[in-house]
N, C-alpha and C. Protein backbone atom coordinates (compact mmCIF):
# COMPACT_ATOMS: atom_id res chain seq x y z
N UNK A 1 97.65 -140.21 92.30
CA UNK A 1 96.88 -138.99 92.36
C UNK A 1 97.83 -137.80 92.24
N UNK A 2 97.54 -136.69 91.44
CA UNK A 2 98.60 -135.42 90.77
C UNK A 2 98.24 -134.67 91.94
N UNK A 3 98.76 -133.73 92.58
CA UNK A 3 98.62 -132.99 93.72
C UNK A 3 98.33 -131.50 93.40
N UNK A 4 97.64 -130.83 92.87
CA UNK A 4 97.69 -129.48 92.32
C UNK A 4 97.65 -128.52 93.60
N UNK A 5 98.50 -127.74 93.49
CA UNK A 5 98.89 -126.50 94.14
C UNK A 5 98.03 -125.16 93.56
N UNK A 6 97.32 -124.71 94.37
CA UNK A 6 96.50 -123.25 94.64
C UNK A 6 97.06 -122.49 95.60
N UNK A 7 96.76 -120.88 94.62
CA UNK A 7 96.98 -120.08 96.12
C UNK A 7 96.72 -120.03 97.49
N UNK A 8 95.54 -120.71 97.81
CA UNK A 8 95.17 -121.65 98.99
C UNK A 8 96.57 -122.53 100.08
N UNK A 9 96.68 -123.36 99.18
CA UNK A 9 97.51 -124.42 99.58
C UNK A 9 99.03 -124.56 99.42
N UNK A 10 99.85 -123.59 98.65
CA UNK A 10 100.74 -123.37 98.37
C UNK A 10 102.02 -122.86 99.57
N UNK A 11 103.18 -123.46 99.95
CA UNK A 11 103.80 -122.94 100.52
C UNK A 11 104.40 -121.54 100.34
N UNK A 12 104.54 -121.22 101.87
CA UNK A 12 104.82 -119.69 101.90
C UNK A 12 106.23 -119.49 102.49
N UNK A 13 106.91 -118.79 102.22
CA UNK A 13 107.49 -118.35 102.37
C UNK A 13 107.78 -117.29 103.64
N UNK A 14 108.73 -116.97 104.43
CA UNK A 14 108.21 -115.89 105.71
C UNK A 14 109.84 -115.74 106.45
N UNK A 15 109.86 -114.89 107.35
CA UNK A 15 110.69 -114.95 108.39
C UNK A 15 110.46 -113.45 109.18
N UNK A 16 110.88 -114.19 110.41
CA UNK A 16 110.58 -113.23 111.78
C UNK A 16 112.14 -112.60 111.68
N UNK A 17 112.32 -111.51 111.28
CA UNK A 17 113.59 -110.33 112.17
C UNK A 17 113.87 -109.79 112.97
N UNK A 18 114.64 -110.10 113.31
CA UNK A 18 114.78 -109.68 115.03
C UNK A 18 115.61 -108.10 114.90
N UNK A 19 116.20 -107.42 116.27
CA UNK A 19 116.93 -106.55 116.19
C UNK A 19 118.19 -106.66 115.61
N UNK A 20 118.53 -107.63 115.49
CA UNK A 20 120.01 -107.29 114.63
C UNK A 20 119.95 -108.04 113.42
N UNK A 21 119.19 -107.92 112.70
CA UNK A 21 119.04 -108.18 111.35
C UNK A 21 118.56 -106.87 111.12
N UNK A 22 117.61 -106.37 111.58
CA UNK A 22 117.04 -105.28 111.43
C UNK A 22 117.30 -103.63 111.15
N UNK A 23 118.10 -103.79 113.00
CA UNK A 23 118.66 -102.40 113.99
C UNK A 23 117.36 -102.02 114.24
N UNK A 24 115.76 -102.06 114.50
CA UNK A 24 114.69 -101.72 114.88
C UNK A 24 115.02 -102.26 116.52
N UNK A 25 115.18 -101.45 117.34
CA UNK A 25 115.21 -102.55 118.68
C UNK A 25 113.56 -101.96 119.76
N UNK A 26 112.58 -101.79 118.99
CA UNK A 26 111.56 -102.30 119.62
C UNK A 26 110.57 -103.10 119.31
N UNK A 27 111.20 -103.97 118.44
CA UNK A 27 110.39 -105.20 117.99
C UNK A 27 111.07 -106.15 117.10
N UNK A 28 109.96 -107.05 115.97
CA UNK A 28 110.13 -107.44 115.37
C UNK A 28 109.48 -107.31 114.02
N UNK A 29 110.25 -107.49 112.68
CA UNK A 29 109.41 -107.43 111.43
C UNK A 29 109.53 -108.45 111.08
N UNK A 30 108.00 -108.96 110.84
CA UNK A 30 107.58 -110.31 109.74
C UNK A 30 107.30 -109.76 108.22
N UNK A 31 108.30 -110.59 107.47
CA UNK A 31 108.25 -110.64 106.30
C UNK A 31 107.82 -111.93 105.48
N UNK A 32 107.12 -111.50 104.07
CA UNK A 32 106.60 -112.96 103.49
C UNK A 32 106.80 -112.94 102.14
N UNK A 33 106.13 -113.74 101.77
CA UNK A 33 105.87 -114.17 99.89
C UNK A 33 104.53 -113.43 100.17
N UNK A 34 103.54 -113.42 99.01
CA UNK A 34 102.49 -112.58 98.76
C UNK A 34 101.56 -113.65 99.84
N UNK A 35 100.93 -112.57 100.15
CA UNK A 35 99.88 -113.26 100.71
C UNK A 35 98.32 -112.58 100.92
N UNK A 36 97.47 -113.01 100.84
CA UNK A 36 96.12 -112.63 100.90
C UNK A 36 95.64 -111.94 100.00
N UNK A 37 95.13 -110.85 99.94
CA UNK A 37 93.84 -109.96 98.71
C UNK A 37 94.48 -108.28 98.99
N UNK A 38 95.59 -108.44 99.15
CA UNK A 38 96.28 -106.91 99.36
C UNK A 38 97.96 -106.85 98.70
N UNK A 39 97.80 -105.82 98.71
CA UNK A 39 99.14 -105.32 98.28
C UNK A 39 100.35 -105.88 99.22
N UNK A 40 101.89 -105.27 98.62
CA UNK A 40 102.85 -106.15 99.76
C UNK A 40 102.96 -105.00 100.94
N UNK A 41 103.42 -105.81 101.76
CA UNK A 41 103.21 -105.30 103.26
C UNK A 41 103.87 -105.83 104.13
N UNK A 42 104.51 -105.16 105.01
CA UNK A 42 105.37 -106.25 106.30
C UNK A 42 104.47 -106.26 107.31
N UNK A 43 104.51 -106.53 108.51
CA UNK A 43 104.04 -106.53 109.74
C UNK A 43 104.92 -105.98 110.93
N UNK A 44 104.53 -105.85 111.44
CA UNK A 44 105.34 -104.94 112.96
C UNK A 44 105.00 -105.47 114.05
N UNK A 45 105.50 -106.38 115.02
CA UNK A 45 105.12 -106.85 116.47
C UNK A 45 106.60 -106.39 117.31
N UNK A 46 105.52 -105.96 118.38
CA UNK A 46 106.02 -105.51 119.41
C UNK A 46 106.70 -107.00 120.24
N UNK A 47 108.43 -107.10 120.78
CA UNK A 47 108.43 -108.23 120.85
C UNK A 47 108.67 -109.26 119.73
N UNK A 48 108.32 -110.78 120.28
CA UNK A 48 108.10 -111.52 119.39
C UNK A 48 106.97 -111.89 118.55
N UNK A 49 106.84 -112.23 116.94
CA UNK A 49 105.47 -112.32 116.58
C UNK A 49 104.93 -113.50 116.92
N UNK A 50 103.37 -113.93 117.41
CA UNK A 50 102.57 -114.83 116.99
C UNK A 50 101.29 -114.69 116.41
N UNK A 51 100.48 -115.63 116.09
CA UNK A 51 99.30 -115.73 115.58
C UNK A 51 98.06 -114.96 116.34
N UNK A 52 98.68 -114.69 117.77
CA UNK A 52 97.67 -114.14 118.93
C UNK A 52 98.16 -112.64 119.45
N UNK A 53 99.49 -111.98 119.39
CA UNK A 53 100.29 -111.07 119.27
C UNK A 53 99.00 -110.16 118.27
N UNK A 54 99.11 -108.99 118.65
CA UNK A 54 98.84 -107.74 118.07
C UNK A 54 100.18 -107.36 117.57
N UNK A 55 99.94 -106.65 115.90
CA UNK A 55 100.68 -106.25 115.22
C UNK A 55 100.16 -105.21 114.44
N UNK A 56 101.02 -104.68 113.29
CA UNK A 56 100.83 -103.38 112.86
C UNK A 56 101.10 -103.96 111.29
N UNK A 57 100.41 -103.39 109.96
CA UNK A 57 101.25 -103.74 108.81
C UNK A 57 100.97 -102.73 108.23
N UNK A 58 102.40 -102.47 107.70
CA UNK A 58 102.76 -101.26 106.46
C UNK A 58 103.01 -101.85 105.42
N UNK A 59 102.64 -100.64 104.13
CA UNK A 59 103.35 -101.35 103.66
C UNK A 59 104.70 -101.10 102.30
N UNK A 60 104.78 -101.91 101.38
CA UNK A 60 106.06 -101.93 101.11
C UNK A 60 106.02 -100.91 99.92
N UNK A 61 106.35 -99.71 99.73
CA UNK A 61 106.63 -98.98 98.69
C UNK A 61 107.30 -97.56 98.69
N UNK A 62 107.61 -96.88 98.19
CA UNK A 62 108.39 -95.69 98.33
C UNK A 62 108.11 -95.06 99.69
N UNK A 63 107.20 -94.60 99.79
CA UNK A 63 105.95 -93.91 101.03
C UNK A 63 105.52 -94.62 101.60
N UNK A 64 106.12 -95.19 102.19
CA UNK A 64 105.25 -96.36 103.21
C UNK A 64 104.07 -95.81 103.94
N UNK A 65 102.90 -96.92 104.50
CA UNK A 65 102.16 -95.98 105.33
C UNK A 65 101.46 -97.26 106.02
N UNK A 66 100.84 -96.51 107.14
CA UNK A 66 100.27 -98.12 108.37
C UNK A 66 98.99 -97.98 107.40
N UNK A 67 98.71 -99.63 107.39
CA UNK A 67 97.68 -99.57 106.62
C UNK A 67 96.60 -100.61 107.84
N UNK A 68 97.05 -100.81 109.07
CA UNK A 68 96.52 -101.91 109.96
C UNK A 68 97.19 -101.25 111.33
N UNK A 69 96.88 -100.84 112.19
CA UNK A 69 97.53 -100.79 113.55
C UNK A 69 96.77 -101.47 114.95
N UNK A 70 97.54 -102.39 115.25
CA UNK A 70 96.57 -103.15 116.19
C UNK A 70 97.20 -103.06 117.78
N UNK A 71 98.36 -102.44 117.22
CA UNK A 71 99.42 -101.96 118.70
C UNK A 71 99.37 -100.78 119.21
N UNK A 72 98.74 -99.70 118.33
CA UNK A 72 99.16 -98.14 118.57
C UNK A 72 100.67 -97.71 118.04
N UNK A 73 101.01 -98.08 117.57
CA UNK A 73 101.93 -97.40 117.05
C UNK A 73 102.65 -96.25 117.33
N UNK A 74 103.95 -96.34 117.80
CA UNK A 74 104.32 -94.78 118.67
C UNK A 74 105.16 -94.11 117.36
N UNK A 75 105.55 -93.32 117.32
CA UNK A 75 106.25 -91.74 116.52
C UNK A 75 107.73 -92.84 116.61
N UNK A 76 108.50 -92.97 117.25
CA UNK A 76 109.28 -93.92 117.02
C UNK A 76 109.62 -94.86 116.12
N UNK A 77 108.38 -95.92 116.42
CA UNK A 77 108.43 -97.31 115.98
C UNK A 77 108.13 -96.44 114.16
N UNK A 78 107.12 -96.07 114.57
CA UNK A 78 106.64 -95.79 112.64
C UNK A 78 108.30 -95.35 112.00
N UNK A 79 108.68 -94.17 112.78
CA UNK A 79 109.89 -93.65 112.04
C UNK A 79 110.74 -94.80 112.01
N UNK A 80 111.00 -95.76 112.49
CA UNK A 80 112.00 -97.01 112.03
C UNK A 80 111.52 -97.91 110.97
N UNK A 81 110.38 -98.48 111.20
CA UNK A 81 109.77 -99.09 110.51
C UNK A 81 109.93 -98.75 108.70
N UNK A 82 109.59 -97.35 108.93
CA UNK A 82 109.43 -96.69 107.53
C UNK A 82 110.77 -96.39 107.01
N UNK A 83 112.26 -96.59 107.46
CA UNK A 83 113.34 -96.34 107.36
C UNK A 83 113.77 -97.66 106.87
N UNK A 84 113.41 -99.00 107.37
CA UNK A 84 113.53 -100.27 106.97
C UNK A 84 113.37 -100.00 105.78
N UNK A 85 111.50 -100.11 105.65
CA UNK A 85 110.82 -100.41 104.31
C UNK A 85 111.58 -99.93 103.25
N UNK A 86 111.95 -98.62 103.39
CA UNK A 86 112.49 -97.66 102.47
C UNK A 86 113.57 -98.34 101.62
N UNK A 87 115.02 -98.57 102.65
CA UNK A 87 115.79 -98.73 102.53
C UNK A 87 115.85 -100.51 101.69
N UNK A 88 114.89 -100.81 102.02
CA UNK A 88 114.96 -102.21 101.33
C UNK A 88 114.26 -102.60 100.73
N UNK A 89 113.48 -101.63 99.87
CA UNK A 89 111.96 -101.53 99.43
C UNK A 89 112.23 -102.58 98.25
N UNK A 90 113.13 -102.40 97.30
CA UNK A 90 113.90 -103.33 96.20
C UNK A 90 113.50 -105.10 96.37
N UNK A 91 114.16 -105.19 97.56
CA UNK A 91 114.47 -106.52 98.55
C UNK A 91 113.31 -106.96 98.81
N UNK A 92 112.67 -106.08 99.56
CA UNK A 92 111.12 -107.15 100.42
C UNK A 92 110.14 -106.88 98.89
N UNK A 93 110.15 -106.29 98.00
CA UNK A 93 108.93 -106.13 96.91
C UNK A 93 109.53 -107.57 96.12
N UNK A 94 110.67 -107.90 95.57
CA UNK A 94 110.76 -109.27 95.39
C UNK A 94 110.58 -110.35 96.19
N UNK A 95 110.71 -110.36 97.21
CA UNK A 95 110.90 -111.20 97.81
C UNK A 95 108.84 -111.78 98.01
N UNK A 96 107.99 -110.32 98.30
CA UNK A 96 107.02 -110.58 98.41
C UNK A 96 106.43 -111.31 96.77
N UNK A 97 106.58 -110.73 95.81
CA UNK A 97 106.01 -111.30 94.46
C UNK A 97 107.03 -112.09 94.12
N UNK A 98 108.20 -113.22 94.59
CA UNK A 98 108.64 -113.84 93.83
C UNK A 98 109.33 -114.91 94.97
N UNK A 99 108.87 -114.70 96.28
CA UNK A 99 109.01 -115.80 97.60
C UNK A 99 108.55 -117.09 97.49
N UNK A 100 108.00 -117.41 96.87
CA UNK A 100 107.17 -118.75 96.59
C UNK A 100 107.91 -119.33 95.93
N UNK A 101 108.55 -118.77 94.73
CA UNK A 101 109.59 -119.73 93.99
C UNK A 101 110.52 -119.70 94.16
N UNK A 102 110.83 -119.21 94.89
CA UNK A 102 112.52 -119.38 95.46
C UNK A 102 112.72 -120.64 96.61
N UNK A 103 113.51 -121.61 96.34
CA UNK A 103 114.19 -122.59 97.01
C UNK A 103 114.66 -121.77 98.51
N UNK A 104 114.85 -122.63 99.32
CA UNK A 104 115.12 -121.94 100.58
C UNK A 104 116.19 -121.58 100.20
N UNK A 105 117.51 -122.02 99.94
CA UNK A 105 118.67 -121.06 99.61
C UNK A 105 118.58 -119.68 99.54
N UNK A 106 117.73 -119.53 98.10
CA UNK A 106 117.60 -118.19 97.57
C UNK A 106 116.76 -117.11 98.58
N UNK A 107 116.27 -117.77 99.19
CA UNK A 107 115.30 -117.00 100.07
C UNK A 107 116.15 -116.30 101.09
N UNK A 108 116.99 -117.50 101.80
CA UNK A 108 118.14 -117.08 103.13
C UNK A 108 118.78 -115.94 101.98
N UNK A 109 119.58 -116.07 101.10
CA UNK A 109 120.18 -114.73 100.49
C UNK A 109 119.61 -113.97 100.43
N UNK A 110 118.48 -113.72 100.03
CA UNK A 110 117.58 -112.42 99.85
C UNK A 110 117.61 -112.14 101.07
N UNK A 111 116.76 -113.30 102.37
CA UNK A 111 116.89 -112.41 103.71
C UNK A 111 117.84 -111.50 104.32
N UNK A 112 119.42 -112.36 103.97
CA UNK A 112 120.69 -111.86 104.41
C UNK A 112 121.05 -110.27 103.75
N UNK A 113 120.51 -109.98 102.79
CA UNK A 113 120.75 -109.25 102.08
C UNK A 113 119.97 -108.05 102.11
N UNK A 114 119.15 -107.44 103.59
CA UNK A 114 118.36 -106.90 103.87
C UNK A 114 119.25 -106.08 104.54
N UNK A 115 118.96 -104.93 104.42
CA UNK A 115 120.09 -103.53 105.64
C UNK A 115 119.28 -103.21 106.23
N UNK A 116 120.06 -103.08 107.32
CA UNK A 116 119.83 -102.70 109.07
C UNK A 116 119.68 -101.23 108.77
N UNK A 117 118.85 -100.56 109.68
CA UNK A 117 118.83 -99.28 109.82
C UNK A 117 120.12 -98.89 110.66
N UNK A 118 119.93 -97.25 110.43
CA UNK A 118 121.22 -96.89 111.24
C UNK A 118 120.67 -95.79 112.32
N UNK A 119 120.35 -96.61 114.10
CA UNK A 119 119.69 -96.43 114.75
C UNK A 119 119.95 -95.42 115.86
């Protein structure tokens, strides 16, 4: 039996950043391969992320902007957040449209290859 792969069923791609991958030190950003019926976008959890965690998602382009806030969002967090995106806008926009085909190798480089804000 041939196994066909759909956007459905297809592995994803992802990783949780902590503060020192980051320099954000009031949370964490989840990053992915494309996912769902929207544009690319990171997520923002306060803490560590889970599936039950309230989070925030912006998203990824020149002008970033909250397009989801499920935390409240303080004047802070946005101003870091949007200093990330910015700064690595290049980085997470491939990574979101082209995460799926990348072998884990390529993926860890791209992750590694993400700049820290300067906090």
């Amino acid at each position: 039996m041939k196994y066909v792969f759909t956007r459905d069923n297809v592995l994803k791609e992802m990783a949780n950043l902590s503060t020192d991958k980051t320099g954000i030190d009031h949370g964490t950003i989840y990053i992915s391969s494309e996912e769902g019926n929207h544009g690319p976008r990171i997520k923002f959890y306060r803490g560590k992320p889970s599936k039950t965690n309230p989070s925030a998602s912006i998203t990824i382009s020149k002008t970033p902007e909250v397009v989801e806030d499920a935390i409240g969002l303080k004047t802070s967090e946005i101003k870091d957040v949007f200093e990330f995106v910015k700064i690595n806008k290049k980085r997470l926009l491939y990574m979101w449209y082209h995460g799926a085909e990348m072998i884990d190798d390529t993926w860890e480089i791209h992750k590694k290859s993400l700049k820290k804000i300067q906090g």
